[in-house]
C-alpha atoms as a PDB file:
ATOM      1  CA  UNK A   1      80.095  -5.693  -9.624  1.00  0.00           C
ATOM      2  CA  UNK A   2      78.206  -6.627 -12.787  1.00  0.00           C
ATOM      3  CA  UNK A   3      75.973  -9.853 -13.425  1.00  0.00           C
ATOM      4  CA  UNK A   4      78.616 -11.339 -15.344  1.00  0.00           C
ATOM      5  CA  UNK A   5      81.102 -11.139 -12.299  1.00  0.00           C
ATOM      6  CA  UNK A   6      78.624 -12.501 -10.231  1.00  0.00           C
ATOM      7  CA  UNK A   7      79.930 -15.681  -8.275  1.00  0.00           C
ATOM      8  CA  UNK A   8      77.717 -18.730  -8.735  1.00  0.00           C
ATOM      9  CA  UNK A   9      77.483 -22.286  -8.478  1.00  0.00           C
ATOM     10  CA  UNK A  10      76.427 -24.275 -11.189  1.00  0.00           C
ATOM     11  CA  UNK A  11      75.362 -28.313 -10.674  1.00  0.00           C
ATOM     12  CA  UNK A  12      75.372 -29.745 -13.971  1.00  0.00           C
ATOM     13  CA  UNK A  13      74.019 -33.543 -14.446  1.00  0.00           C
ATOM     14  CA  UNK A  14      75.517 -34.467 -17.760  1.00  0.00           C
ATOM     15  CA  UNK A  15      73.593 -37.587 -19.207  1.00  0.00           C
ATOM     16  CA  UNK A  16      74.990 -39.779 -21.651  1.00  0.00           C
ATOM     17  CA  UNK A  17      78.026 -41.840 -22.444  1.00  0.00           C
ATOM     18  CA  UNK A  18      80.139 -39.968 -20.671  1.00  0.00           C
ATOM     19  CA  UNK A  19      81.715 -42.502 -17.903  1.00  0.00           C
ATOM     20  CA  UNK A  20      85.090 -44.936 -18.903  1.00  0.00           C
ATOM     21  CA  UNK A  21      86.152 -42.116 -21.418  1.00  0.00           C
ATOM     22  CA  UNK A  22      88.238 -39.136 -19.934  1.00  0.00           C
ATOM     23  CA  UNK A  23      85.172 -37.037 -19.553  1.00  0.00           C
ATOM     24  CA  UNK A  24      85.952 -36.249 -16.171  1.00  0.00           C
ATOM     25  CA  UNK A  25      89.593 -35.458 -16.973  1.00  0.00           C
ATOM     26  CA  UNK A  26      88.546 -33.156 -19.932  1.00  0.00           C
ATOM     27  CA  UNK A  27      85.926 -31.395 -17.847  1.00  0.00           C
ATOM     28  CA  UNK A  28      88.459 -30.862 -15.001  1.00  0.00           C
ATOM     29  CA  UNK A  29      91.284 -29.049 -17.494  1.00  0.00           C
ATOM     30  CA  UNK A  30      88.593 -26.918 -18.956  1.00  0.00           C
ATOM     31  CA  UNK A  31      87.668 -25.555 -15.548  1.00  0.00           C
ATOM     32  CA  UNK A  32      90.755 -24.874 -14.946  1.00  0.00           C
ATOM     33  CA  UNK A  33      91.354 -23.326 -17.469  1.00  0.00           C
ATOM     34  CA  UNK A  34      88.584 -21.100 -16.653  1.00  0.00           C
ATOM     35  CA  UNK A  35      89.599 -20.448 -13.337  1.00  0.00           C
ATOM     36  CA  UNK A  36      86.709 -22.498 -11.704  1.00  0.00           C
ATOM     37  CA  UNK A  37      86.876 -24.920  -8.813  1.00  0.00           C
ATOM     38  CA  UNK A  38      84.881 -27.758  -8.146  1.00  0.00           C
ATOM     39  CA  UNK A  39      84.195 -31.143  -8.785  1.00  0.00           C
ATOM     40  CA  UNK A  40      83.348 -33.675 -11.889  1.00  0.00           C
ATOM     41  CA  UNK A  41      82.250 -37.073  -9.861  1.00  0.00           C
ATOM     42  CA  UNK A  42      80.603 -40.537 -11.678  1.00  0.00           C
ATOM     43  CA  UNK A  43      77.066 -41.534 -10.740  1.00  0.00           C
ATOM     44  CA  UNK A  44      76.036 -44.949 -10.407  1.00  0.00           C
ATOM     45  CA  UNK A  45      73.201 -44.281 -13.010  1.00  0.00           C
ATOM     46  CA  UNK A  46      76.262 -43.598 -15.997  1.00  0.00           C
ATOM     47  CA  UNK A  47      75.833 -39.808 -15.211  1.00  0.00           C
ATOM     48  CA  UNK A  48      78.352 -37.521 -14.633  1.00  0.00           C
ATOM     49  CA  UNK A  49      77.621 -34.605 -11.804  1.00  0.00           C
ATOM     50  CA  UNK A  50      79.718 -31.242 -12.530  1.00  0.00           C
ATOM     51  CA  UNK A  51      79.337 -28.438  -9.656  1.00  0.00           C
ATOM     52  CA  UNK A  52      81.462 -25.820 -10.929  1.00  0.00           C
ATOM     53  CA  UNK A  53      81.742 -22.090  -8.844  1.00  0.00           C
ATOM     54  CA  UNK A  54      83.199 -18.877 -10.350  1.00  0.00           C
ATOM     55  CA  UNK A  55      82.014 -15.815 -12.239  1.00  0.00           C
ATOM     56  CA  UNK A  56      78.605 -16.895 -13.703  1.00  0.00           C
ATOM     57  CA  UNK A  57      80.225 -15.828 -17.527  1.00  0.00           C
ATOM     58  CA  UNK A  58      82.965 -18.732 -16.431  1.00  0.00           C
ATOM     59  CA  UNK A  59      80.517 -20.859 -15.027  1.00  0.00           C
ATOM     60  CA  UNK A  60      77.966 -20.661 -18.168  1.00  0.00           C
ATOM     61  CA  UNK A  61      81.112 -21.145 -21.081  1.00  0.00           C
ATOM     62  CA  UNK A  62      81.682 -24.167 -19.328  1.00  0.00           C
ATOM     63  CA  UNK A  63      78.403 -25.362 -19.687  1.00  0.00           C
ATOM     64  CA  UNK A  64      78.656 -24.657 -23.000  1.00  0.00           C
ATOM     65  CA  UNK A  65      81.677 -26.686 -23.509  1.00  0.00           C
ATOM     66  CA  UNK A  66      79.649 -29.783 -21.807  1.00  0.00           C
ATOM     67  CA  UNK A  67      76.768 -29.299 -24.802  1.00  0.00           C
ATOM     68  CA  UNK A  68      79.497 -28.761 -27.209  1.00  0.00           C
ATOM     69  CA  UNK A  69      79.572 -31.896 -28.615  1.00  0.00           C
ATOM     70  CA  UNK A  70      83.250 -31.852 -28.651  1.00  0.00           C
ATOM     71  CA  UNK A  71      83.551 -33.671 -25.193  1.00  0.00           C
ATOM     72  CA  UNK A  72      85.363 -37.386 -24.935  1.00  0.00           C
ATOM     73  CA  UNK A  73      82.069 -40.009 -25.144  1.00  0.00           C
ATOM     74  CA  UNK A  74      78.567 -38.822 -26.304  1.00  0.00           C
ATOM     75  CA  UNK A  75      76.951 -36.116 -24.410  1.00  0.00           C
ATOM     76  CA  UNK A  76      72.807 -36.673 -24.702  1.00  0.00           C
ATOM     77  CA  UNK A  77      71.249 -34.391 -22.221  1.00  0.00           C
ATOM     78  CA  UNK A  78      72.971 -31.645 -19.650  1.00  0.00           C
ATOM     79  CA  UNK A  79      70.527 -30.739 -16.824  1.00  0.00           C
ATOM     80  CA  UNK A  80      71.289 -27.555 -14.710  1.00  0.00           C
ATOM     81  CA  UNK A  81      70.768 -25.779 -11.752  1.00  0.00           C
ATOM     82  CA  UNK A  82      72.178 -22.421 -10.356  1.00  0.00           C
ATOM     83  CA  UNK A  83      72.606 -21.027  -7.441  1.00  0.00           C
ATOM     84  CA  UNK A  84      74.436 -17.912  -5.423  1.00  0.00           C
ATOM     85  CA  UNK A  85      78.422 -19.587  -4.977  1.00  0.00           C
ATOM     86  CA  UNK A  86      79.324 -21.190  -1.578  1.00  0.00           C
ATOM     87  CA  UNK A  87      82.998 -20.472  -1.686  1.00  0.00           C
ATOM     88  CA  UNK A  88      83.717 -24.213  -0.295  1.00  0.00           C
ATOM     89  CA  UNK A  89      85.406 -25.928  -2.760  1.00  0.00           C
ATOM     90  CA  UNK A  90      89.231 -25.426  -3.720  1.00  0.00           C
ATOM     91  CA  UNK A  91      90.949 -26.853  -6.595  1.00  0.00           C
ATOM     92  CA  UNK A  92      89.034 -28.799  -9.336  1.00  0.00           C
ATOM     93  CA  UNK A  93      88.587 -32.854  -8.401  1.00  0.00           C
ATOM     94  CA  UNK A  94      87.949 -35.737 -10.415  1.00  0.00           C
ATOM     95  CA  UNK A  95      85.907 -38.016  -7.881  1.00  0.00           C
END
């Protein structure tokens, strides 16, 4: 198994305006559609924390996608972390 197939877990702390505008709905189709599961859940701060787990290639598009700039609201900042996948998470929830 390469690097790229790795599975990983990636906690993403998106910064911004990102709450009150479908941001968790968006990011929840495009993990999907990557084939990721996890969770996109509102902060009290305004921040929006993504943990996403799949093939780190999977896991790192989608982080692209969330510094895209073409994400519902205004994305200022995206803060990550990685780490070796968990495999406890099914599905893809907006929280």
């Amino acid at each position: 198994m390469g690097e790229s197939d790795e599975l990983v877990r990636l906690s993403a702390w998106v910064h911004g305006r990102v709450q009150g505008v479908g941001f968790r709905w968006w990011t929840r189709s495009r993990a999907l559609e990557l084939g990721l599961t996890g969770h996109a859940t509102n902060a009290r701060d305004g921040r929006v924390h993504v943990v996403a787990e799949g093939r780190r290639d999977d896991c790192a598009r989608l982080l692209e996608l969330l510094r895209s700039g073409d994400t519902p609201g205004r994305v200022t900042l995206v803060v990550e972390s990685w780490e070796p996948a968990r495999g406890d998470m099914t599905g893809f929830e907006e929280r």
